[in-house]
PDB file of N, CA and C in Angstrom:
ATOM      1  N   UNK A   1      71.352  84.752 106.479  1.00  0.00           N
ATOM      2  CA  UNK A   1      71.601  86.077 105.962  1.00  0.00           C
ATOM      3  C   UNK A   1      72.841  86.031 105.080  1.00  0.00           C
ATOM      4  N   UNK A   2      72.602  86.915 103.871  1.00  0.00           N
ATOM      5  CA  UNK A   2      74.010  86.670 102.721  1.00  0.00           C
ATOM      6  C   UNK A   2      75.117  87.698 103.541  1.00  0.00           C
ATOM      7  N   UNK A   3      76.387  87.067 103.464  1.00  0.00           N
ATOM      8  CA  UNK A   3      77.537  88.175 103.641  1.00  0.00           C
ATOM      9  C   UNK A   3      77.373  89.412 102.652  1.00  0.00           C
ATOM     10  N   UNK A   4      78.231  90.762 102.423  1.00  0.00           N
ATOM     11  CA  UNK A   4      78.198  91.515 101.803  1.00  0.00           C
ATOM     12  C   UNK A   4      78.923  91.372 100.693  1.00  0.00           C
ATOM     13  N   UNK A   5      79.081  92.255  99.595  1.00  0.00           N
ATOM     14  CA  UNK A   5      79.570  92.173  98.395  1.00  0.00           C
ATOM     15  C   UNK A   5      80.995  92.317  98.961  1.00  0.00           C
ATOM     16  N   UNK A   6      81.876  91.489  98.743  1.00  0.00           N
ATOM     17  CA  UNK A   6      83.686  91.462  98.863  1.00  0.00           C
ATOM     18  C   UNK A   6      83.793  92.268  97.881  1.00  0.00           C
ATOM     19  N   UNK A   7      84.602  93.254  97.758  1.00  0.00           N
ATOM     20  CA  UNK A   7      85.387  94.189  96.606  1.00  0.00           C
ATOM     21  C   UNK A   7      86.932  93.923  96.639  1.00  0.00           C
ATOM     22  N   UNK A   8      87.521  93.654  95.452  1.00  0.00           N
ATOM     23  CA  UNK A   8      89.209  93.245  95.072  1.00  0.00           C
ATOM     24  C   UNK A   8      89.408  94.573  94.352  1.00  0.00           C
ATOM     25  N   UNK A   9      90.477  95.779  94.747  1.00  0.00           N
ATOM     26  CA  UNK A   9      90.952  96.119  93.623  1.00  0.00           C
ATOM     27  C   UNK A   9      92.070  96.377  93.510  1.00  0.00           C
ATOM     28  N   UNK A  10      92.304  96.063  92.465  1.00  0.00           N
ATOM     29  CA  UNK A  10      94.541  95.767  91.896  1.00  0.00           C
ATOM     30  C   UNK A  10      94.992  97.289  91.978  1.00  0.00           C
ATOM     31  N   UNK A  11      94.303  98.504  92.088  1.00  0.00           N
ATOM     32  CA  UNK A  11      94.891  99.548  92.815  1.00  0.00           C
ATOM     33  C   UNK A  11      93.988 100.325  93.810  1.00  0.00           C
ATOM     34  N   UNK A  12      94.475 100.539  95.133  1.00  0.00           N
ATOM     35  CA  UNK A  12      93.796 101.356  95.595  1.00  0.00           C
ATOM     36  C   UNK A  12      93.192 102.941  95.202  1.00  0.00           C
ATOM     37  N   UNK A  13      94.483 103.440  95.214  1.00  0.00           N
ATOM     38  CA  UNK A  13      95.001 104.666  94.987  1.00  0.00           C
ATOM     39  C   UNK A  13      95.421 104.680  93.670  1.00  0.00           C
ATOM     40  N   UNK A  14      95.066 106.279  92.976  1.00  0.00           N
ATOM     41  CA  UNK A  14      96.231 106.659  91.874  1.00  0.00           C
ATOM     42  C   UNK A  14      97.123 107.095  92.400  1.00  0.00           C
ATOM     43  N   UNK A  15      98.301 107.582  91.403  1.00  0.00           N
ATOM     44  CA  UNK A  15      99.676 108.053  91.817  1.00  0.00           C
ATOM     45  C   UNK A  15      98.770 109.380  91.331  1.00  0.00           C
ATOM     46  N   UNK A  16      99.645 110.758  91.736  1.00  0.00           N
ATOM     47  CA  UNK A  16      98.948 111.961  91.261  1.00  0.00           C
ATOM     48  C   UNK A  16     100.010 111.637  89.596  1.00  0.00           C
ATOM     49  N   UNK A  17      99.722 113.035  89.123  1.00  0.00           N
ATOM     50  CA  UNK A  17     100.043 113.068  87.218  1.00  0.00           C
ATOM     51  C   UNK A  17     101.015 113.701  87.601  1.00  0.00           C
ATOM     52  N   UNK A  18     101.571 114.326  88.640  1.00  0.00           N
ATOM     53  CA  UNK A  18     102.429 115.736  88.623  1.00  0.00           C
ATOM     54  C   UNK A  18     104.137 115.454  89.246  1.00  0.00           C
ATOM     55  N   UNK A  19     105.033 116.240  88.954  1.00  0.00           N
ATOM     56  CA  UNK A  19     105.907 116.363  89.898  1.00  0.00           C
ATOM     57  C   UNK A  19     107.324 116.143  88.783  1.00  0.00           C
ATOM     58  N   UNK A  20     107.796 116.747  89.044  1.00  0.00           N
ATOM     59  CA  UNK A  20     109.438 116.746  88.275  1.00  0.00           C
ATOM     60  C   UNK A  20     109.281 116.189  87.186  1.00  0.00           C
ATOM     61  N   UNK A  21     110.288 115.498  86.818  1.00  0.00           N
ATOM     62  CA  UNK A  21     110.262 114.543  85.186  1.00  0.00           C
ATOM     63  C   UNK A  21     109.277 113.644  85.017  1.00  0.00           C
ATOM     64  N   UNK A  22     108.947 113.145  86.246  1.00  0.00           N
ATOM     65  CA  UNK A  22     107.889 112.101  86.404  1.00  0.00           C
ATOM     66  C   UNK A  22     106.563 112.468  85.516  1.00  0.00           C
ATOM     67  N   UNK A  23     106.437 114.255  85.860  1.00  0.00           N
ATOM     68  CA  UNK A  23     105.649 114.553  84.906  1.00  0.00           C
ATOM     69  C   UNK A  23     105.592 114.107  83.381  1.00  0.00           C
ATOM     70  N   UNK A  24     106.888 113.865  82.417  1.00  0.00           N
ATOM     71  CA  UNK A  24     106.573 113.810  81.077  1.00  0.00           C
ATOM     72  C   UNK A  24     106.856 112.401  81.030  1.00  0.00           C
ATOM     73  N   UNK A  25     107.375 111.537  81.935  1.00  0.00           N
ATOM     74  CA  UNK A  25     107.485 109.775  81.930  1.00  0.00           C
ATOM     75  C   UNK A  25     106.123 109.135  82.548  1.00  0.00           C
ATOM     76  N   UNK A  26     105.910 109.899  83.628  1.00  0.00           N
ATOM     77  CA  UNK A  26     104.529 108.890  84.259  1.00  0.00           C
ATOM     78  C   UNK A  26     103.377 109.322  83.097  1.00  0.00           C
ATOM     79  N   UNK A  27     102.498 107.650  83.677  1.00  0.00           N
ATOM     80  CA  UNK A  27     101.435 107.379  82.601  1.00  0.00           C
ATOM     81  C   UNK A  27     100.509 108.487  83.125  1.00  0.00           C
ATOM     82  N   UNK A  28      99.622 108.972  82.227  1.00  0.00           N
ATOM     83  CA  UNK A  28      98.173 110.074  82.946  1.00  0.00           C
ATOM     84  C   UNK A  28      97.157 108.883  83.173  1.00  0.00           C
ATOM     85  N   UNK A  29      97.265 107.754  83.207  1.00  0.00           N
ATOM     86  CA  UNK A  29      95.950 106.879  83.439  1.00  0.00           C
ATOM     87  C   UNK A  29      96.466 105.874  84.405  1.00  0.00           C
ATOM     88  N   UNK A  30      95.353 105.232  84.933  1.00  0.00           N
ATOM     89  CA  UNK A  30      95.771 104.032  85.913  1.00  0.00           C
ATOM     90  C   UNK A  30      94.633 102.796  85.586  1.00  0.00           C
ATOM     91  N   UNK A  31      94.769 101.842  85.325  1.00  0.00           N
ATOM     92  CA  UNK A  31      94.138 100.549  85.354  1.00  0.00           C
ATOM     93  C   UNK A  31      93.829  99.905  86.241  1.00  0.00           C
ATOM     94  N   UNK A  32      92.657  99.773  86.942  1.00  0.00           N
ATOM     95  CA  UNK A  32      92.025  99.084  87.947  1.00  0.00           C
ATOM     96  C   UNK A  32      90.642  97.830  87.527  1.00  0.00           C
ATOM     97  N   UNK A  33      91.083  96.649  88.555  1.00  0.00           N
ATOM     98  CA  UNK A  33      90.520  96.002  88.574  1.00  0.00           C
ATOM     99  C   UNK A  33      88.913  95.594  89.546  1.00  0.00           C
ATOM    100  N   UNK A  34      87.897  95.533  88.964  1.00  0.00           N
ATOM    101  CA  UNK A  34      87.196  95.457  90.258  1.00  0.00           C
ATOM    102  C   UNK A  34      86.315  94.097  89.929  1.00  0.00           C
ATOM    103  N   UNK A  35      86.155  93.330  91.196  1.00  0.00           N
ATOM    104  CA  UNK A  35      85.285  91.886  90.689  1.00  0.00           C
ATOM    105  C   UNK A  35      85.274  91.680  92.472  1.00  0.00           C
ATOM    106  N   UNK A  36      83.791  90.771  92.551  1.00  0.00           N
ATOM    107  CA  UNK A  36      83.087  90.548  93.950  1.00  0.00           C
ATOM    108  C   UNK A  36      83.251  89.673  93.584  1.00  0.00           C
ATOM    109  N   UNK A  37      82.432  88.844  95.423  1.00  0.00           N
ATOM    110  CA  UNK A  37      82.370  87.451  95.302  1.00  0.00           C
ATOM    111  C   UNK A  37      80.829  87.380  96.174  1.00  0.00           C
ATOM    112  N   UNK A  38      79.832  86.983  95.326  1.00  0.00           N
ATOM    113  CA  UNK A  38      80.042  86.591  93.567  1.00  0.00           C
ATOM    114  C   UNK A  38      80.072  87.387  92.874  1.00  0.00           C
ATOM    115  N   UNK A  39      80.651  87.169  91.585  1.00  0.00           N
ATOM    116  CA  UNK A  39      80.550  87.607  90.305  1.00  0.00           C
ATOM    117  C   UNK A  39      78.936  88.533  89.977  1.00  0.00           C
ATOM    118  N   UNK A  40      79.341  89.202  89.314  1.00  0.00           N
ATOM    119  CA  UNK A  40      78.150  89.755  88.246  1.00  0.00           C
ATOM    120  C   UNK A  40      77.076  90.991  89.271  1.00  0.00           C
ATOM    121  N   UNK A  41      77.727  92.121  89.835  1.00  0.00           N
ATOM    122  CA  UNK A  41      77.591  92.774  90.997  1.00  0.00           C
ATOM    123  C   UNK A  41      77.694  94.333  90.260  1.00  0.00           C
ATOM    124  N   UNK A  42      76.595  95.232  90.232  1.00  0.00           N
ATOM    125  CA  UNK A  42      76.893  96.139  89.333  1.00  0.00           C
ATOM    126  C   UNK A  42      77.390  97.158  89.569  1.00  0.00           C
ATOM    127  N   UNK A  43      78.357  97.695  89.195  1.00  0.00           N
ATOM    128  CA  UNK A  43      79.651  98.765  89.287  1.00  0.00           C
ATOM    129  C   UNK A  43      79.492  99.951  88.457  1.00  0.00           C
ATOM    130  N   UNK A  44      79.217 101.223  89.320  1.00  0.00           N
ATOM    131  CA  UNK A  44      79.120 102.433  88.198  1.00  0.00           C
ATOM    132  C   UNK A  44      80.633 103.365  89.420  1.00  0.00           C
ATOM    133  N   UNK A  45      81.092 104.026  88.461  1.00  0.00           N
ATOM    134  CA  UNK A  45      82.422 104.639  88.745  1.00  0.00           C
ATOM    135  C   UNK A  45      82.149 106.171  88.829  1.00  0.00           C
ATOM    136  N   UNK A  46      82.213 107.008  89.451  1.00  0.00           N
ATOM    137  CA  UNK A  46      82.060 108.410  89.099  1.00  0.00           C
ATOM    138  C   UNK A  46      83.067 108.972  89.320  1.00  0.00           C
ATOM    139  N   UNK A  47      83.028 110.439  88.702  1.00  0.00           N
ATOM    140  CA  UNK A  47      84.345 111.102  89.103  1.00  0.00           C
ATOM    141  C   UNK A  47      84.064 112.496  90.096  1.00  0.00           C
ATOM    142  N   UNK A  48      85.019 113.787  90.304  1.00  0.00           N
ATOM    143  CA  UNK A  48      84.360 114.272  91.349  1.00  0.00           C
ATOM    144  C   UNK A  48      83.574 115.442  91.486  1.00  0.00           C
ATOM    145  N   UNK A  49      83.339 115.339  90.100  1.00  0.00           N
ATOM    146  CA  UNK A  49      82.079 115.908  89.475  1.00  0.00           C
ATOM    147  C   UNK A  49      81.293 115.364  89.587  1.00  0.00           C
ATOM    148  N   UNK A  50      81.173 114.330  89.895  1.00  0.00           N
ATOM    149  CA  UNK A  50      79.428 113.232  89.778  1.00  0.00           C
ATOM    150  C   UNK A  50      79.428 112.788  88.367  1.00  0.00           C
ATOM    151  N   UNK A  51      80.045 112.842  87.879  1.00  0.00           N
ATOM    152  CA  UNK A  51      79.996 112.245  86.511  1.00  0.00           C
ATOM    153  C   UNK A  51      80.086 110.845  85.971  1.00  0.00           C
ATOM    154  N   UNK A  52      78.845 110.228  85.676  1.00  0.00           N
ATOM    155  CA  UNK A  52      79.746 108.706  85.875  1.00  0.00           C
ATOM    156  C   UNK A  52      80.693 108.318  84.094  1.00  0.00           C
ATOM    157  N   UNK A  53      81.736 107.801  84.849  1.00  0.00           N
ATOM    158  CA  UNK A  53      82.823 107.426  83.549  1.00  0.00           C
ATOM    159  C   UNK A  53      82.921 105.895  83.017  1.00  0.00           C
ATOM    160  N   UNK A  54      82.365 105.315  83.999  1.00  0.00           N
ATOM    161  CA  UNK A  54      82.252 103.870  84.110  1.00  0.00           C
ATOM    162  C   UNK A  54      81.119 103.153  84.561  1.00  0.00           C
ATOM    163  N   UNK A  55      80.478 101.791  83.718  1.00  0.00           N
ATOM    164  CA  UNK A  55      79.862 101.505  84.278  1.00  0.00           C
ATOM    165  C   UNK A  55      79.863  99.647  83.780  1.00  0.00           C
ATOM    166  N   UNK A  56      79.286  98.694  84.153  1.00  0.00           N
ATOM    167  CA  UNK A  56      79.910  97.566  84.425  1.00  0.00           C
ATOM    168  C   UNK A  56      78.997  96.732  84.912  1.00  0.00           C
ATOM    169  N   UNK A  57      79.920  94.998  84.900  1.00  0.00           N
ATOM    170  CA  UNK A  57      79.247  94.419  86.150  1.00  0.00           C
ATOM    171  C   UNK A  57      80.315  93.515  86.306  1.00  0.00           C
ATOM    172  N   UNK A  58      80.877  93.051  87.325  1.00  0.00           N
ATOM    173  CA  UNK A  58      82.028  92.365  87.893  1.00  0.00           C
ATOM    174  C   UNK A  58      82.183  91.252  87.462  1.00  0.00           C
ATOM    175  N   UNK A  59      82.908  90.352  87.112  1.00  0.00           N
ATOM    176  CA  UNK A  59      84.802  91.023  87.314  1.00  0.00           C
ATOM    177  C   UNK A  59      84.449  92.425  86.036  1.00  0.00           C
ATOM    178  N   UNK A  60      85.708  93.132  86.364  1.00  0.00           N
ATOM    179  CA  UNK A  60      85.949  94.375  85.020  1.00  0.00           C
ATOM    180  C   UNK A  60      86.557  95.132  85.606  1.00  0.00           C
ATOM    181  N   UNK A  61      87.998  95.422  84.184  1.00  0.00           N
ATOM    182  CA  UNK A  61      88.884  96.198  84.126  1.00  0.00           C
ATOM    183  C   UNK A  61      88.570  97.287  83.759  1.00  0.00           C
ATOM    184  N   UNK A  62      88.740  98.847  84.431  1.00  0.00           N
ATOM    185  CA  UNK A  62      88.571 100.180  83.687  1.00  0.00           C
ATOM    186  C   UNK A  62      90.054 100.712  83.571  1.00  0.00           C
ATOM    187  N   UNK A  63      89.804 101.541  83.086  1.00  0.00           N
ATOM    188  CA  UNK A  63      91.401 102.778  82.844  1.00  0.00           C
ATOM    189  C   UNK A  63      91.044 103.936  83.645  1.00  0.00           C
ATOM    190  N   UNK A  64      91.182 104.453  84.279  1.00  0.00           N
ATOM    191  CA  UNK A  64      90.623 105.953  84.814  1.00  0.00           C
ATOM    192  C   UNK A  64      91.803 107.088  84.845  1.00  0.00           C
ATOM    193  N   UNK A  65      91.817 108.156  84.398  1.00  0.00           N
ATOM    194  CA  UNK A  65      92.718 108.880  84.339  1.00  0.00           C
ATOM    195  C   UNK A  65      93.181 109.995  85.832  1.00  0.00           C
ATOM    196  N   UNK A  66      94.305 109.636  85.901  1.00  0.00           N
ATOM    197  CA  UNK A  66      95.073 109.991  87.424  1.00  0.00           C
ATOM    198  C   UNK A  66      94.572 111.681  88.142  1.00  0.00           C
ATOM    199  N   UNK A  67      94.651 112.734  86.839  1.00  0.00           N
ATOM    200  CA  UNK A  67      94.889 113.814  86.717  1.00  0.00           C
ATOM    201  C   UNK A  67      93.206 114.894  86.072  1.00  0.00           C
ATOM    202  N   UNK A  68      92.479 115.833  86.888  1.00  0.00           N
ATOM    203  CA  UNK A  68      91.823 116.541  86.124  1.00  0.00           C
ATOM    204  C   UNK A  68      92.323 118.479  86.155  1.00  0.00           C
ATOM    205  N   UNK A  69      93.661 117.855  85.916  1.00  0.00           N
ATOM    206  CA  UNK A  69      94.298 119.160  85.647  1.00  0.00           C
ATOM    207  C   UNK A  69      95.783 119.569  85.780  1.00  0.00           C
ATOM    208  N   UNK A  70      96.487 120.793  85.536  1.00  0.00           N
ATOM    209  CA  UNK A  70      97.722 120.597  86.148  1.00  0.00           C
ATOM    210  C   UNK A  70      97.705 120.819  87.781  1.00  0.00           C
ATOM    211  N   UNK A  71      98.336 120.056  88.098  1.00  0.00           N
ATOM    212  CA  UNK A  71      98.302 119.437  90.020  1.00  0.00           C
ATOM    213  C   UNK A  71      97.208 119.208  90.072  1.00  0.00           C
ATOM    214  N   UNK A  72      96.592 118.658  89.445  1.00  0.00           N
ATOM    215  CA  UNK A  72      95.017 118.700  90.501  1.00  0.00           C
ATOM    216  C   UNK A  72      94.801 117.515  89.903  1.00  0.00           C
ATOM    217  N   UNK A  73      94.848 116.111  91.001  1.00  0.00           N
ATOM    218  CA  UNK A  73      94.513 114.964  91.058  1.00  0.00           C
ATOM    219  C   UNK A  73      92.574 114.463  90.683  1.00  0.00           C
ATOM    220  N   UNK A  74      92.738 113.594  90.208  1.00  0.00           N
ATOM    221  CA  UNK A  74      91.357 113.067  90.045  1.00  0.00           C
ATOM    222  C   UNK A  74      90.933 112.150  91.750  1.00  0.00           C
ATOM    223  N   UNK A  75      89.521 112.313  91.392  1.00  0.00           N
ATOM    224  CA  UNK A  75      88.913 111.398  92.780  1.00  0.00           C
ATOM    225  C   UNK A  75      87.750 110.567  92.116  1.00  0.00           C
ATOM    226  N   UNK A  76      87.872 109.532  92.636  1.00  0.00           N
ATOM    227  CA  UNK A  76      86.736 108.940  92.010  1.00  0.00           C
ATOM    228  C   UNK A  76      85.696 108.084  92.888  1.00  0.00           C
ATOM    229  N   UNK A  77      84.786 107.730  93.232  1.00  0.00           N
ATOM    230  CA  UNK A  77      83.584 106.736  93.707  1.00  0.00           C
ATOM    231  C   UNK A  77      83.229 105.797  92.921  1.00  0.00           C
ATOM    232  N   UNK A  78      83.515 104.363  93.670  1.00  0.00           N
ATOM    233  CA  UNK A  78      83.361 103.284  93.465  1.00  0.00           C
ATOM    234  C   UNK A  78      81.982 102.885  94.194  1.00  0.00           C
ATOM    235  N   UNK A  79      80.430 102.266  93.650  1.00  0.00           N
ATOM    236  CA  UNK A  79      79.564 101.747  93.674  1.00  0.00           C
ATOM    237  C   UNK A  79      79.163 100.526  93.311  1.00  0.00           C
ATOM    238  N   UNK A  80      78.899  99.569  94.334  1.00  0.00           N
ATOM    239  CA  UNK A  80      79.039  98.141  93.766  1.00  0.00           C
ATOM    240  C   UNK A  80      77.640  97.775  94.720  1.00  0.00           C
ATOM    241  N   UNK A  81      76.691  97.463  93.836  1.00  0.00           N
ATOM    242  CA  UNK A  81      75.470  96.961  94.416  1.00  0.00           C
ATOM    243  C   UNK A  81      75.272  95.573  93.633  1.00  0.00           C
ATOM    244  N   UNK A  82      74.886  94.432  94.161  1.00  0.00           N
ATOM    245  CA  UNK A  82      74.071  93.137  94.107  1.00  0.00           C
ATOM    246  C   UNK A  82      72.814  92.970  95.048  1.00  0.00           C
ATOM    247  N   UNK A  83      71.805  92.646  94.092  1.00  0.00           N
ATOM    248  CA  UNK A  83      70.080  92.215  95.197  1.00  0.00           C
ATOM    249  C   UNK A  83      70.811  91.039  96.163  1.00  0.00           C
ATOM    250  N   UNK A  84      70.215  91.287  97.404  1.00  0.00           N
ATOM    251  CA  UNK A  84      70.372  90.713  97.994  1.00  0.00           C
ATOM    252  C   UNK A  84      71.798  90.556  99.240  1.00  0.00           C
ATOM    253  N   UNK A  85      72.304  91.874  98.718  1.00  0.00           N
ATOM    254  CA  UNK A  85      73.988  91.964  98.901  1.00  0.00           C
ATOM    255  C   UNK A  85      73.751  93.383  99.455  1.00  0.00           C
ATOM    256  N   UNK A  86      74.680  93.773 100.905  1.00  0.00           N
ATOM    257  CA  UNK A  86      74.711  94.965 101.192  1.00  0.00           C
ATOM    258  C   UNK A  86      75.320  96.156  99.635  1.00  0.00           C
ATOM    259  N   UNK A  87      75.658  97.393  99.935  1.00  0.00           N
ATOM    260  CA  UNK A  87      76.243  97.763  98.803  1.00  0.00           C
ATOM    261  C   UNK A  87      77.300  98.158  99.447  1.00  0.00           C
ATOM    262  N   UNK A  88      78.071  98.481  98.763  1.00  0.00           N
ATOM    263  CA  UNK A  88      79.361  98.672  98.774  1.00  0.00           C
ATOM    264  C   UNK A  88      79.700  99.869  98.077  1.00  0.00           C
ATOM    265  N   UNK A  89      80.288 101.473  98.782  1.00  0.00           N
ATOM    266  CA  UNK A  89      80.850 102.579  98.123  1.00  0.00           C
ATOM    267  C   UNK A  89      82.829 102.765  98.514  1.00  0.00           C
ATOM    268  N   UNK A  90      83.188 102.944  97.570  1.00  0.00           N
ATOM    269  CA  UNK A  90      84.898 102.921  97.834  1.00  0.00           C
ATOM    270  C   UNK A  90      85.329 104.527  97.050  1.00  0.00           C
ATOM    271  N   UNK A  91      85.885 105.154  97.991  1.00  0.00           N
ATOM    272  CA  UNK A  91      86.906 106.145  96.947  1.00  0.00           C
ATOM    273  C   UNK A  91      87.989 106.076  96.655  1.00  0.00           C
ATOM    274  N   UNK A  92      88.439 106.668  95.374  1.00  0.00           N
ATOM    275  CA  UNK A  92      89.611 106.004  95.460  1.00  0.00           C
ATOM    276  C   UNK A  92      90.317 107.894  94.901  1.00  0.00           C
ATOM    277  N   UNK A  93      91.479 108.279  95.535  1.00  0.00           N
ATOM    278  CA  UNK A  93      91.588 109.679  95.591  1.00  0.00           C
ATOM    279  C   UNK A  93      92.909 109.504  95.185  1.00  0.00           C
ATOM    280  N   UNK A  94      93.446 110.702  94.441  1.00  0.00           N
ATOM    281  CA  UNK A  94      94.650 110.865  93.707  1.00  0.00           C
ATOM    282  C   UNK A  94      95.569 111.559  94.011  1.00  0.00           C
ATOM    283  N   UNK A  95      96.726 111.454  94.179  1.00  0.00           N
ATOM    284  CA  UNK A  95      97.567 112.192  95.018  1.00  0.00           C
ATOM    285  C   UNK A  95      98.727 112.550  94.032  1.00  0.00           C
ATOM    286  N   UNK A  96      99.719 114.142  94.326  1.00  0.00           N
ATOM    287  CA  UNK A  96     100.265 114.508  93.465  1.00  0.00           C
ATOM    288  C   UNK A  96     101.761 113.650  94.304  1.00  0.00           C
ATOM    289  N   UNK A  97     102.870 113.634  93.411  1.00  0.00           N
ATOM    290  CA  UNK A  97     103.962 112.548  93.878  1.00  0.00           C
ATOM    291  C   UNK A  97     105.171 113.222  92.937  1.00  0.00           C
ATOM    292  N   UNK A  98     105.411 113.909  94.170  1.00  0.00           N
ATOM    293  CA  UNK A  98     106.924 114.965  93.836  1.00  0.00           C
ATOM    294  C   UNK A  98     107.884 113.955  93.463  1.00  0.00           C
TER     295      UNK A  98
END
């Protein structure tokens, strides 16, 4: 029987967009990495609308933006299916950071 799809990603979490000065210095986007083992595992990204913003196949870098509003953090769903490979769903939720 195959193990399941391993998921790596270089951020869990966003930072939220909001909060004191941080507001006009912090970035509105975050860069995440996602890649299985093995390779080539297909990745669609949604946001928390159901909207998908991303879509892929592993390794691959997206940008996703932190913020869908003032204070109001983005959330997103991570989907990573390979035949033969359980699937794999991850959220990854945005938090505001006074």
């Amino acid at each position: 029987m195959r193990s399941k799809v391993i998921v790596s990603l270089a951020a869990v979490a966003l930072a939220g967009a909001a909060g004191g000065c941080a507001t006009i210095i912090a970035k509105s986007s975050q860069t995440i990495t996602v890649s299985s083992v093995p390779d080539g595992a297909a990745v669609s990204i949604a946001n928390a609308a159901g909207v998908a913003v991303h879509s892929g196949n592993t390794p691959m870098t997206v940008t996703l933006k932190k913020g869908r509003g003032y204070f109001k953090p983005e959330h997103y769903t991570v989907r990573i299916n390979k035949e033969g490979f359980q699937p794999h769903q991850l959220n990854i939720d945005g938090a505001i950071n006074g």
